[in-house]
Protein backbone atom coordinates (compact mmCIF):
# COMPACT_ATOMS: atom_id res chain seq x y z
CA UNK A 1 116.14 135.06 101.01
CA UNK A 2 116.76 131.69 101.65
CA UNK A 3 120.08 129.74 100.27
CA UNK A 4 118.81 126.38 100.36
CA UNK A 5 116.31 124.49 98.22
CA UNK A 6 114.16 122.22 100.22
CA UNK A 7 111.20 119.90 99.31
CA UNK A 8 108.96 118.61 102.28
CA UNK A 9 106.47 115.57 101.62
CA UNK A 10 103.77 115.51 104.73
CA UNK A 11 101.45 112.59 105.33
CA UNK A 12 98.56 112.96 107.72
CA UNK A 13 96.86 109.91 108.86
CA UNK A 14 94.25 108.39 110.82
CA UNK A 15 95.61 108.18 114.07
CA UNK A 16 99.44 107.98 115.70
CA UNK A 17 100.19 103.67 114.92
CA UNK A 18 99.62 104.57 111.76
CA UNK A 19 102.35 107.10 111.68
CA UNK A 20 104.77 105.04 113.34
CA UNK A 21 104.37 102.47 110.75
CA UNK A 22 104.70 104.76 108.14
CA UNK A 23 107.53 107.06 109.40
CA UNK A 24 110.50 104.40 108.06
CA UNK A 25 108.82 103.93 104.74
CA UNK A 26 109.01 108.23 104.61
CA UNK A 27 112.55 108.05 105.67
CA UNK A 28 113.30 105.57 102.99
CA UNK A 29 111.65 107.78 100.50
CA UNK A 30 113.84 110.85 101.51
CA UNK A 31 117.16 108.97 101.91
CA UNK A 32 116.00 107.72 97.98
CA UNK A 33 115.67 110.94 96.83
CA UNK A 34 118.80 112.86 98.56
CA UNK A 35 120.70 109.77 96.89
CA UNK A 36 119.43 110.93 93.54
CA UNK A 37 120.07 114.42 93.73
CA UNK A 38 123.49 113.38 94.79
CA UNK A 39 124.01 111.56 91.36
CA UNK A 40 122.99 114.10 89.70
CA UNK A 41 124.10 117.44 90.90
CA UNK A 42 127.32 118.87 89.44
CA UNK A 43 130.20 118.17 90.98
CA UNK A 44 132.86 120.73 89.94
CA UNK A 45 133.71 121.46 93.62
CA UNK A 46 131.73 119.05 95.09
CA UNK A 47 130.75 121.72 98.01
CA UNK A 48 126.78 121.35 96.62
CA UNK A 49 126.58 117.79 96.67
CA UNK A 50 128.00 118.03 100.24
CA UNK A 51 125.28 119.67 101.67
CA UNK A 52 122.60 117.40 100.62
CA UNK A 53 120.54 116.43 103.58
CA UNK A 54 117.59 114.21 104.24
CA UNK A 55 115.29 113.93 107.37
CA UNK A 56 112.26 112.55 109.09
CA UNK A 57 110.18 113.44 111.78
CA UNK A 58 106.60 112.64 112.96
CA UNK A 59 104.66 114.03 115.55
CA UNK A 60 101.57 112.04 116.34
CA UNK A 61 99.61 111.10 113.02
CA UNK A 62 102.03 113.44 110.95
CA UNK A 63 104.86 112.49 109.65
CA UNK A 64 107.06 115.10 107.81
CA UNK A 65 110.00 114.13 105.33
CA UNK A 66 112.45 116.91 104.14
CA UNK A 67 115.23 116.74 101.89
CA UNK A 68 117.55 120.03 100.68
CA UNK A 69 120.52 121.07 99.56
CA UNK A 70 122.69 124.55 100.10
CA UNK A 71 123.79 126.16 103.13
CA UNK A 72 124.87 129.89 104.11
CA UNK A 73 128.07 129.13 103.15
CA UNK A 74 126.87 127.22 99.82
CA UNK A 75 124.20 129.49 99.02
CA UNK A 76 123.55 128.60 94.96
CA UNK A 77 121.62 125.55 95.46
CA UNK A 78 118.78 127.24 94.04
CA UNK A 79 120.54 128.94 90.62
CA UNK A 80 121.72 125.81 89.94
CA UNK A 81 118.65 124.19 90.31
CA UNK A 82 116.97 126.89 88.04
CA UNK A 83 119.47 128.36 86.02
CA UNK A 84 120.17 131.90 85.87
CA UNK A 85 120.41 134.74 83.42
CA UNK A 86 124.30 133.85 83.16
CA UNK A 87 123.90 129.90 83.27
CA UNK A 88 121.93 127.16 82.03
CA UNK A 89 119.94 125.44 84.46
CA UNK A 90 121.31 122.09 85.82
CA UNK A 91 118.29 120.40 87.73
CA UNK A 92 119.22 117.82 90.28
């Protein structure tokens, strides 16, 4: 099982320029959205908010913007997220 929690946002289109010109305006969106989580997940020990990552790639006409949090040795990015049978959830 995995111990991070990762969204990816793909955009296909037309034809490799296109891509190009959209790649920063994906990599703004991710940087955006890692600083949100950032704000907003708790920050008892801080260890959580320090693995929040954002990235961009693009190959061709596809670029590809992920952002996640957790690691293997922060592996409760998703109980947090979700909550658990023992702890509210805390979305970030």
């Amino acid at each position: 099982m995995p111990n991070d929690a990762r969204i990816r946002i793909t955009r296909v289109v037309d034809d490799e320029a296109l891509g190009r010109q959209i790649e920063p305006k994906m990599e703004a969106l991710g940087q955006a959205m890692g600083a949100r989580m950032q704000r907003l997940v708790p920050k008892r020990t801080w260890a959580l908010h320090d693995t929040i990552t954002a990235t961009t790639e693009r190959k061709g006409a596809r670029v590809t913007t992920s952002v996640g949090a957790g690691s293997d040795e922060v592996g409760y990015a998703l109980d947090v997220e979700r909550g658990t049978s023992k702890m509210r959830a805390q979305p970030y």
